[in-house]
N, C-alpha and C. Protein backbone atom coordinates (compact mmCIF):
# COMPACT_ATOMS: atom_id res chain seq x y z
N UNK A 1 -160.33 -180.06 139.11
CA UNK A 1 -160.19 -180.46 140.49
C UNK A 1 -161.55 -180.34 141.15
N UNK A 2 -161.94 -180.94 141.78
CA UNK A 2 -163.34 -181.50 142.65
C UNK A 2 -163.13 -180.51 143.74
N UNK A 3 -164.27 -180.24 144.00
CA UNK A 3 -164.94 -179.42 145.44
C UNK A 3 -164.78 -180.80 146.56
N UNK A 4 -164.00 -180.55 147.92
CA UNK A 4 -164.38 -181.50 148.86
C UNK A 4 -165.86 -181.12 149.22
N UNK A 5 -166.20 -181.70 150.09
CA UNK A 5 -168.01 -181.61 150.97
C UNK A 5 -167.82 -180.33 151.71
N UNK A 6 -166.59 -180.08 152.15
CA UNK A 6 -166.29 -179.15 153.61
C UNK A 6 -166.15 -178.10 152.20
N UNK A 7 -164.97 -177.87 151.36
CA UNK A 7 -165.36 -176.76 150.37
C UNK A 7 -166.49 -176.17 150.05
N UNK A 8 -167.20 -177.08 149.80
CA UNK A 8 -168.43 -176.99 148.91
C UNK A 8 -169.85 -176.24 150.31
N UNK A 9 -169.72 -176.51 151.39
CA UNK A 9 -170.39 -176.42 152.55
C UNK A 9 -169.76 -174.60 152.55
N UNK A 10 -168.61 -174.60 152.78
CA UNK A 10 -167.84 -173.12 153.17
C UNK A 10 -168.15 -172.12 151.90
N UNK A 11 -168.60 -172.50 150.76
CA UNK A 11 -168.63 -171.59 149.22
C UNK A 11 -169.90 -171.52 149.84
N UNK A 12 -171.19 -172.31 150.20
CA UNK A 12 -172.14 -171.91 150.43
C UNK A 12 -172.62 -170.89 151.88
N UNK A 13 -171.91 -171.48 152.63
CA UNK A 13 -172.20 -169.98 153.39
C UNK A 13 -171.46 -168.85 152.96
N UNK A 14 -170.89 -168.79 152.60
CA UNK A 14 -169.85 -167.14 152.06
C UNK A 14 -171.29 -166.48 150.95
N UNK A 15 -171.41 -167.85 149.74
CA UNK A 15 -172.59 -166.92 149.16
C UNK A 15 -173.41 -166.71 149.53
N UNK A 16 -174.23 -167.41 150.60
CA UNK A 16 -175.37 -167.32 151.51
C UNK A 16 -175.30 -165.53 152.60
N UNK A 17 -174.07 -165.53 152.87
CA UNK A 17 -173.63 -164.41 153.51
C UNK A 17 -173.96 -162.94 152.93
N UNK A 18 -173.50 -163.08 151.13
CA UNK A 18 -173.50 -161.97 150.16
C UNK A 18 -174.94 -161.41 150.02
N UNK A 19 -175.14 -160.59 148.90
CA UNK A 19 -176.24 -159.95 148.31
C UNK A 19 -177.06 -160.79 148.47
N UNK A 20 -176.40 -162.28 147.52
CA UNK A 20 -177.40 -163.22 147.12
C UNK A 20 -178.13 -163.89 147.52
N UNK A 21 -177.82 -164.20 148.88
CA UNK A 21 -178.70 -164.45 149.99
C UNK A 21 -178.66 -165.99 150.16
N UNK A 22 -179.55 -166.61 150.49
CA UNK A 22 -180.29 -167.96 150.69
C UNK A 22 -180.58 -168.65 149.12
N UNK A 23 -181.42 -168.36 148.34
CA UNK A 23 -181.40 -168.62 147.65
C UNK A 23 -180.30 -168.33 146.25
N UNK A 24 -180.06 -167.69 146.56
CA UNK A 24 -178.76 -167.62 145.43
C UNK A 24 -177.74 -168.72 146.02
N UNK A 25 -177.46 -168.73 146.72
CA UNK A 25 -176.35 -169.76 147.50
C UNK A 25 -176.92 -171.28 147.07
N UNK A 26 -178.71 -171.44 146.82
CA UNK A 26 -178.96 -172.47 146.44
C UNK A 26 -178.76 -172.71 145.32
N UNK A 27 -178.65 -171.62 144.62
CA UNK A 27 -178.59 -172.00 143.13
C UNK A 27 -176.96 -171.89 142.67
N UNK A 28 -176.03 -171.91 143.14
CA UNK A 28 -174.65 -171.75 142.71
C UNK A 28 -174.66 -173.13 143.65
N UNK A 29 -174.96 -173.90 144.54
CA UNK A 29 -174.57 -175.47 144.70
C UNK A 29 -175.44 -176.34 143.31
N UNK A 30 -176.64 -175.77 143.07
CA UNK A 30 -176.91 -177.10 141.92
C UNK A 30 -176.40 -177.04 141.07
N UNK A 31 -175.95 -175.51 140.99
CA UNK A 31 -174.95 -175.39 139.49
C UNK A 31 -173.34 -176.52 139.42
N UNK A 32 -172.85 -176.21 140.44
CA UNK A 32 -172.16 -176.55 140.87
C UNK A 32 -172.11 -178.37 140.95
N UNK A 33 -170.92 -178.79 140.16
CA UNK A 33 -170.90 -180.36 140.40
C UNK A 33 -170.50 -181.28 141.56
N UNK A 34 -170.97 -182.59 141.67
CA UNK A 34 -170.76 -182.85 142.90
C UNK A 34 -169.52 -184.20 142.90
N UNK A 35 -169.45 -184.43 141.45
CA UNK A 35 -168.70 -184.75 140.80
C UNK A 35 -167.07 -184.74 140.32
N UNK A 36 -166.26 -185.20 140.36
CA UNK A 36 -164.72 -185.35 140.15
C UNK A 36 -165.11 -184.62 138.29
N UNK A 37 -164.64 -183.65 138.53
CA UNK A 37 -163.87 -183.30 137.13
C UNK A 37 -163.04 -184.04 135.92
N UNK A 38 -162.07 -184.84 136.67
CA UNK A 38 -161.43 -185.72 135.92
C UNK A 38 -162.25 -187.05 135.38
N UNK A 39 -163.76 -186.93 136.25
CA UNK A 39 -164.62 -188.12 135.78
C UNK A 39 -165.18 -188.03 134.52
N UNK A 40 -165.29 -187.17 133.50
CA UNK A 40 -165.38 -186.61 132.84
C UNK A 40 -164.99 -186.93 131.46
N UNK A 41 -165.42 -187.58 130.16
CA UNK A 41 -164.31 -187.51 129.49
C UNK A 41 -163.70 -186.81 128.50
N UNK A 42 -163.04 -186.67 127.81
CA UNK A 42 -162.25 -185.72 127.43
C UNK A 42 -162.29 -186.47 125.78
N UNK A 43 -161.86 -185.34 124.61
CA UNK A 43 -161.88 -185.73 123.38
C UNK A 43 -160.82 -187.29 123.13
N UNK A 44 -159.82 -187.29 123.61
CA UNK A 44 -159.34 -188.59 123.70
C UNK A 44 -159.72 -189.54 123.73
N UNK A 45 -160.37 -189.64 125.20
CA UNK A 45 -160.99 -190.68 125.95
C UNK A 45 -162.71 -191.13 124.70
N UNK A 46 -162.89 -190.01 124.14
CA UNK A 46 -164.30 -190.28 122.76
C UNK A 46 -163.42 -190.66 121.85
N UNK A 47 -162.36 -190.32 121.33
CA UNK A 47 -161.44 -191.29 120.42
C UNK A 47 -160.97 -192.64 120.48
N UNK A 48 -160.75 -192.91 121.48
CA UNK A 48 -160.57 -194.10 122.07
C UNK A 48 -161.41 -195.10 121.90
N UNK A 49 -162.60 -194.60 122.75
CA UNK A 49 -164.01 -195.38 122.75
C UNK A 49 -164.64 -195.33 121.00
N UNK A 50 -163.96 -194.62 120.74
CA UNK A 50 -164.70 -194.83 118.96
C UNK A 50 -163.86 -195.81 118.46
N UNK A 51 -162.16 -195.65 118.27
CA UNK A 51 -161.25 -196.88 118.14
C UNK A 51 -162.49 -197.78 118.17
N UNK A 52 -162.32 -198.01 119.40
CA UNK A 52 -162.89 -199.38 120.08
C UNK A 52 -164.14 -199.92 119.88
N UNK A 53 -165.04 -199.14 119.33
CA UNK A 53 -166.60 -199.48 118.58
C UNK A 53 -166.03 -199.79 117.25
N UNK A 54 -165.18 -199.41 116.17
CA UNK A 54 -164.85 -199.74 115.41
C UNK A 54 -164.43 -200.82 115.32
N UNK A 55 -163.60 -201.31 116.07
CA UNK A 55 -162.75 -202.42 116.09
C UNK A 55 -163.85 -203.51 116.16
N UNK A 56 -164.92 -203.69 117.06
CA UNK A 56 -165.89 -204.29 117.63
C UNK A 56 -167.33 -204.44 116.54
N UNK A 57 -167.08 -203.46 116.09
CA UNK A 57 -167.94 -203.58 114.48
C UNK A 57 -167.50 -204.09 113.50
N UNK A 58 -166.27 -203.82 113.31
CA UNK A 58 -165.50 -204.84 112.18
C UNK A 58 -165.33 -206.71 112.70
N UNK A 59 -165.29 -206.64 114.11
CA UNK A 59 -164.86 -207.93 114.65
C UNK A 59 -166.63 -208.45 114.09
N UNK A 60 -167.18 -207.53 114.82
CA UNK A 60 -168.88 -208.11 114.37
C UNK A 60 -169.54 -208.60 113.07
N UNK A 61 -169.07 -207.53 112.18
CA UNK A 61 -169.16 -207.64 110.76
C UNK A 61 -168.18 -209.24 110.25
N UNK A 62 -167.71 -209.39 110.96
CA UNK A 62 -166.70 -210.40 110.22
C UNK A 62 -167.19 -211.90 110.72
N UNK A 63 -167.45 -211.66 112.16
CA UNK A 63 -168.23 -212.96 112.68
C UNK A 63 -170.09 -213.23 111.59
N UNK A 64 -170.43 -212.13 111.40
CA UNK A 64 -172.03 -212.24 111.10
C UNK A 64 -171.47 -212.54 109.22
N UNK A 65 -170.11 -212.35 108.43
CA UNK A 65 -169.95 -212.76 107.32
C UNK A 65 -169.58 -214.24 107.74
N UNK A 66 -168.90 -214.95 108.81
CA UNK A 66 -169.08 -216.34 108.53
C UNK A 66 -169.80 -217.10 109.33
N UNK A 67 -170.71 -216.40 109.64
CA UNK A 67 -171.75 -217.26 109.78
C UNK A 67 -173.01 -216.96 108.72
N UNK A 68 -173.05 -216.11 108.08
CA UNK A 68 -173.84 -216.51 107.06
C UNK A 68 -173.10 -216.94 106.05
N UNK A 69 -171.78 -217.38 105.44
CA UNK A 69 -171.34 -218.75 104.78
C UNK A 69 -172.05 -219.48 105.38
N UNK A 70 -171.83 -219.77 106.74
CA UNK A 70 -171.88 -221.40 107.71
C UNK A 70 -173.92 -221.59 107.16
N UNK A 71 -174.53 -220.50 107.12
CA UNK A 71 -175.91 -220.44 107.17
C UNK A 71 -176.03 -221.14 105.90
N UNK A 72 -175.52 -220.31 105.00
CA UNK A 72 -175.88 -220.98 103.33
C UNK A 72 -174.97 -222.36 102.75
N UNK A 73 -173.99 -222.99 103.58
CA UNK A 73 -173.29 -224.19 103.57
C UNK A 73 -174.64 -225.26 104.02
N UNK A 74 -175.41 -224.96 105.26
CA UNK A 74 -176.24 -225.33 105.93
C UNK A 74 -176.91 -225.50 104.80
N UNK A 75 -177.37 -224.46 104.28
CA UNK A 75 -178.70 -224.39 103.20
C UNK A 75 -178.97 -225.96 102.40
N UNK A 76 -177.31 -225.60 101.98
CA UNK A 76 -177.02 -225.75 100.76
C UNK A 76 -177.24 -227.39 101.09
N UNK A 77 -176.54 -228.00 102.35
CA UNK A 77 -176.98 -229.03 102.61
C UNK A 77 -177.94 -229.67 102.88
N UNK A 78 -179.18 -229.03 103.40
CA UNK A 78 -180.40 -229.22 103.39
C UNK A 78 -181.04 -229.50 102.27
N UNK A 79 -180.72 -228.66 101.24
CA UNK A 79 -181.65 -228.55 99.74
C UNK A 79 -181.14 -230.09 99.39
N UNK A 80 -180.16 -230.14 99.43
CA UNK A 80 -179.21 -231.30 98.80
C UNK A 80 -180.20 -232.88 99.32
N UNK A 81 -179.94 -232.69 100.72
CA UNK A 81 -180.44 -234.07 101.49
C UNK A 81 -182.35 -233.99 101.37
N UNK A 82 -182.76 -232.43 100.56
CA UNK A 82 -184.40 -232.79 100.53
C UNK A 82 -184.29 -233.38 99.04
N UNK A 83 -183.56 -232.82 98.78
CA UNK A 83 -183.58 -233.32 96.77
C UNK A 83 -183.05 -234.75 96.48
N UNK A 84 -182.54 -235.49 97.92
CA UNK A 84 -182.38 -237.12 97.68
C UNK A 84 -183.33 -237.45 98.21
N UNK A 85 -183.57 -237.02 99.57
CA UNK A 85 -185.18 -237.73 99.92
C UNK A 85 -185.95 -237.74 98.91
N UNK A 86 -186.44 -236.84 98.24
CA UNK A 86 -187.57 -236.64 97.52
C UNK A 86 -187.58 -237.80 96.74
N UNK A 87 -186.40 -237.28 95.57
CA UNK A 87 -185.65 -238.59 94.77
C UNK A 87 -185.86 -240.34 94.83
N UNK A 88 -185.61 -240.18 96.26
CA UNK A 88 -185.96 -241.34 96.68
C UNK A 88 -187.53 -241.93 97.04
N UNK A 89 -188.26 -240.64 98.03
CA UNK A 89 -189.73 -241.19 97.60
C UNK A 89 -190.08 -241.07 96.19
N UNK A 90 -190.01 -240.67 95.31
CA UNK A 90 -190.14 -240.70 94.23
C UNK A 90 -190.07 -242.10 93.40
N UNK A 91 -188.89 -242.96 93.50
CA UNK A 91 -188.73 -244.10 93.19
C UNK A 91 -189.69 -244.78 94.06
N UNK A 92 -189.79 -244.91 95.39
CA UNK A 92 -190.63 -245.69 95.96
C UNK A 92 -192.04 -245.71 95.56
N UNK A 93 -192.54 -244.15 95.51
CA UNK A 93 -193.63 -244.30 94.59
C UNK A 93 -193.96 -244.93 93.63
N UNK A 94 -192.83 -244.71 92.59
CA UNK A 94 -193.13 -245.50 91.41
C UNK A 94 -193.03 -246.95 91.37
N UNK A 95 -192.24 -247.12 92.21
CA UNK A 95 -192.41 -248.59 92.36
C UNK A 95 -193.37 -249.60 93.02
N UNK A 96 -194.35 -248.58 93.79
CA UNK A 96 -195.54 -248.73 94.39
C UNK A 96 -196.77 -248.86 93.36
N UNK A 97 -196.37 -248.02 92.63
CA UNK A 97 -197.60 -247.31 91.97
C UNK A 97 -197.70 -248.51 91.03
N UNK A 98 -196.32 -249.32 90.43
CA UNK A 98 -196.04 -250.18 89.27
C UNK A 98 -196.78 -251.77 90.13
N UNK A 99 -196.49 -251.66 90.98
CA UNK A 99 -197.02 -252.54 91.97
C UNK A 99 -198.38 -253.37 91.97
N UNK A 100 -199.10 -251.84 92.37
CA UNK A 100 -200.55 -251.45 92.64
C UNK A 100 -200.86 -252.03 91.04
N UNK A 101 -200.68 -251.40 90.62
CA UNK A 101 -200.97 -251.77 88.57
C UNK A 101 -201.17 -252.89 88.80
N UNK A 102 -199.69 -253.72 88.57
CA UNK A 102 -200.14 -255.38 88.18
C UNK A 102 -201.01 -255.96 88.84
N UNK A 103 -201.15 -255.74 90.45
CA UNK A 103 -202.11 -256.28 91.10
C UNK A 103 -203.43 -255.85 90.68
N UNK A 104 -203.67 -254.70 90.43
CA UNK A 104 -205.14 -254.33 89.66
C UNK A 104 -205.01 -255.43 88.63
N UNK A 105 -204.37 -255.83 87.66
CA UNK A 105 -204.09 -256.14 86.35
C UNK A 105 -204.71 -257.32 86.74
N UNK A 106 -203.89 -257.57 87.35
CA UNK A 106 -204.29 -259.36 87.74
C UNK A 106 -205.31 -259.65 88.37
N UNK A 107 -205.71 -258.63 89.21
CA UNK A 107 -207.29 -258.58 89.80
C UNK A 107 -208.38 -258.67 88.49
N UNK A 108 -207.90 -257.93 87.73
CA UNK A 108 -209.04 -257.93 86.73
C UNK A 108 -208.95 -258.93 85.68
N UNK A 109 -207.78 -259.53 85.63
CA UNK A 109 -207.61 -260.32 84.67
C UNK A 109 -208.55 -261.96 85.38
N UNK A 110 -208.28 -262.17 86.76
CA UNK A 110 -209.05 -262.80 87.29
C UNK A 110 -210.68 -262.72 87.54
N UNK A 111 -211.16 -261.43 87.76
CA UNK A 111 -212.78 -261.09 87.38
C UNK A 111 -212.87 -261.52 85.92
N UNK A 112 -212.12 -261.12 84.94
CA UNK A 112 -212.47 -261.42 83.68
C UNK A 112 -212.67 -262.88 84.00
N UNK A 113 -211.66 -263.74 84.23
CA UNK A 113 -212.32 -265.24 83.98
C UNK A 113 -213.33 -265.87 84.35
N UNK A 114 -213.39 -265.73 85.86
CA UNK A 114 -214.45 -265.67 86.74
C UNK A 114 -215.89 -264.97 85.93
N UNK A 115 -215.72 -264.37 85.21
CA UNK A 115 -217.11 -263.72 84.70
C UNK A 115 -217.32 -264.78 83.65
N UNK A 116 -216.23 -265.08 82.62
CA UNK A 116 -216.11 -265.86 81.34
C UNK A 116 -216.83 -267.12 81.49
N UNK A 117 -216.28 -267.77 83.17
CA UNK A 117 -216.82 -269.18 83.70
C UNK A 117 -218.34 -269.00 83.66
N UNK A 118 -218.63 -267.89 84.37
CA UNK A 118 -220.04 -267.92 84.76
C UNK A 118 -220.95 -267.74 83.99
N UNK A 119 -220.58 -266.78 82.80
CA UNK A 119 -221.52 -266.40 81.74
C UNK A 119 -221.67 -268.12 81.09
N UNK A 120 -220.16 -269.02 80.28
CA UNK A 120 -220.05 -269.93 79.91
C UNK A 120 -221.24 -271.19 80.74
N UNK A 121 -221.23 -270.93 81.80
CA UNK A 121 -222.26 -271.70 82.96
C UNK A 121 -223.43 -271.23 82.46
N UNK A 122 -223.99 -269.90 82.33
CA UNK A 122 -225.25 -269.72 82.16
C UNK A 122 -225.63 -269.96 80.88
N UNK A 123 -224.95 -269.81 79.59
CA UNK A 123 -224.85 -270.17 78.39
C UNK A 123 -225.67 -271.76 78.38
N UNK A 124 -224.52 -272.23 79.57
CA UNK A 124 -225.25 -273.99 79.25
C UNK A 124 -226.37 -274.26 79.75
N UNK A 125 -226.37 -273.72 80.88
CA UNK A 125 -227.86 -273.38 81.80
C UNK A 125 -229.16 -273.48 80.67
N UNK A 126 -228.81 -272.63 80.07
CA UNK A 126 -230.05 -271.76 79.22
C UNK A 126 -230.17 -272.78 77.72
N UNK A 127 -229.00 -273.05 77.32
CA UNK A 127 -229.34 -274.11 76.65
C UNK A 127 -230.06 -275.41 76.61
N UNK A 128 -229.97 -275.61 77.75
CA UNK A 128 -230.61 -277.11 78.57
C UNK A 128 -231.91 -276.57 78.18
N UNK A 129 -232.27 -275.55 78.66
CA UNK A 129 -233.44 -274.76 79.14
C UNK A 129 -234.59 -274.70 78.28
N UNK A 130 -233.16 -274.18 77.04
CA UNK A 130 -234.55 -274.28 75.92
C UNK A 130 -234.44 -275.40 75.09
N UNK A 131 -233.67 -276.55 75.58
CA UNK A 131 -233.88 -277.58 74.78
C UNK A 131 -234.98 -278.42 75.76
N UNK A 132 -234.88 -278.20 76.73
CA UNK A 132 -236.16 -278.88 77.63
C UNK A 132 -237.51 -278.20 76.72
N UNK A 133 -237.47 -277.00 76.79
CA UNK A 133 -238.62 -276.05 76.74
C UNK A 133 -239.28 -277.04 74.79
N UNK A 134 -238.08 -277.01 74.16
CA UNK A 134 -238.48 -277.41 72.94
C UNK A 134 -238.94 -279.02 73.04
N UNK A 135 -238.14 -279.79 73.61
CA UNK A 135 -238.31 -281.29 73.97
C UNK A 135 -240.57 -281.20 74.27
N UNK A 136 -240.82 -280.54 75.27
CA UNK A 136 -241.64 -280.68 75.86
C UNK A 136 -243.07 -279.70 75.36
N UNK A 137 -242.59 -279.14 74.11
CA UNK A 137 -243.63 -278.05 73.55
C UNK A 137 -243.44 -279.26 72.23
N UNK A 138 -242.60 -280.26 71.66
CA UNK A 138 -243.01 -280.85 70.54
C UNK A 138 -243.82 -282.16 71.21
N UNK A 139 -243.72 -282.47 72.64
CA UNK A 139 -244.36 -283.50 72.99
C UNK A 139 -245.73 -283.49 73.28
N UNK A 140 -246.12 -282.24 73.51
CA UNK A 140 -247.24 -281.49 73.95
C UNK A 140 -247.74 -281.27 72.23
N UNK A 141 -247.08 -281.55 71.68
CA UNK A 141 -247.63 -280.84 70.13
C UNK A 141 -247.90 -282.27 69.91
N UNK A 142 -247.03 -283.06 70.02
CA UNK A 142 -247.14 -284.55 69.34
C UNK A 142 -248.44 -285.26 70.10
N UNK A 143 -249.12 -285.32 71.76
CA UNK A 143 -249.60 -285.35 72.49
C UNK A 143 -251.36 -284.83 71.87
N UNK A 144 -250.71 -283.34 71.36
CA UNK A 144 -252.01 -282.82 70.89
C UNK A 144 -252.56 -283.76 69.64
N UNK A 145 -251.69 -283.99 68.63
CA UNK A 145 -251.85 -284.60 67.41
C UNK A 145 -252.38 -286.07 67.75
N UNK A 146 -251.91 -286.40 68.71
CA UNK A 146 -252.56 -288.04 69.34
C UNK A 146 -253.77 -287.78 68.97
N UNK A 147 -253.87 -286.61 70.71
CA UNK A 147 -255.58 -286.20 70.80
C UNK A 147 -256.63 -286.27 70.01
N UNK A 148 -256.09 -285.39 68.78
CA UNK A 148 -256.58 -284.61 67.81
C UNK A 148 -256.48 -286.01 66.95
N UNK A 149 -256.19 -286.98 66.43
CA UNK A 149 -256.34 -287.83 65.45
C UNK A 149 -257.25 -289.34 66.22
N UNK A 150 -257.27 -288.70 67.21
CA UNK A 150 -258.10 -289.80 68.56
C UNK A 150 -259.68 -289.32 68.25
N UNK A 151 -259.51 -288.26 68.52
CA UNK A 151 -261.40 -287.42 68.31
C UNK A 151 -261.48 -287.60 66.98
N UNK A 152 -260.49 -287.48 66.05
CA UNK A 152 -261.09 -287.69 64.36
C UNK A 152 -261.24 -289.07 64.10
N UNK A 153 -260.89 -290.22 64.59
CA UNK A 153 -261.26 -291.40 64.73
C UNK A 153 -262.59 -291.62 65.11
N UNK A 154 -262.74 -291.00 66.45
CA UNK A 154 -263.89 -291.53 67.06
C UNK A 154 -264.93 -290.82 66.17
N UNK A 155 -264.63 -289.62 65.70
CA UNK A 155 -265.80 -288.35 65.19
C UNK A 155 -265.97 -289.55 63.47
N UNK A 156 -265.45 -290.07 62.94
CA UNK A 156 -265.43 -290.39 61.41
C UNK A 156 -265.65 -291.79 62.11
N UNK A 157 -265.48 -292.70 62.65
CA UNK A 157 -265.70 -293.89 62.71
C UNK A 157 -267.25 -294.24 62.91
């Protein structure tokens, strides 16, 4: 049972009155609660409240077990939808990559001809070249032999 204000006021002058004086009277009010007794709780009322953390830990425990299913369902779907993406760039790659090839292929298969033409061009080029070169070194030879059987004429005649 609780001290009213007017109780609690009347205990202090009575002890204030005694031996104890002034200060003793101060120290039997701080001792003293200012507080309802029944506010208090009692081994029950800690049984109760334990119940009830229990209950609230198991409710907890049970929510945080399905949601980590729900977490690793998640996972599980993720891994799944990276392992078709991938899958799938994967094919695109290769089908890029097979791509890229032939067009190299054919790029080079076209330099090859293109080179074949041109070398074949210079081939004839050069043939002309040295059939001029020969045409005009036997005419120059034949030219000389004129010369040369012209001065032995004139030199013996």
């Amino acid at each position: 049972m609780a001290l009213t204000e007017s109780e609690r006021l009347k205990l202090y002058e009575f002890v204030k009155q005694s031996s104890l004086g002034t200060p003793g009277a101060d120290i039997v009010m701080k001792a003293l609660p200012t507080l309802d007794w029944g506010d208090l709780a009692t081994g029950n009322d800690l049984a109760l409240l334990r119940a009830d953390v229990r209950t609230e830990a198991v409710a907890l425990r049970s929510e945080m077990a399905e949601l980590r299913g729900e977490l690793r369902s998640e996972m599980a779907e993720l891994r799944t939808e990276l392992r078709s993406e991938m899958a799938e760039l994967r094919t695109e790659l290769r089908s890029e990559m097979a791509e890229l090839r032939h067009e190299l292929r054919s790029e080079m298969a076209e330099l090859r001809t293109d080179f074949r033409v041109e070398m074949s061009a210079l081939e004839t080029r050069l043939q002309r070249s040295i059939v001029t070169w020969i045409l005009a070194a036997q005419g120059i030879t034949v030219a000389a032999i004129g010369v040369m059987a012209t001065v032995l004429t004139i030199v013996l005649v």
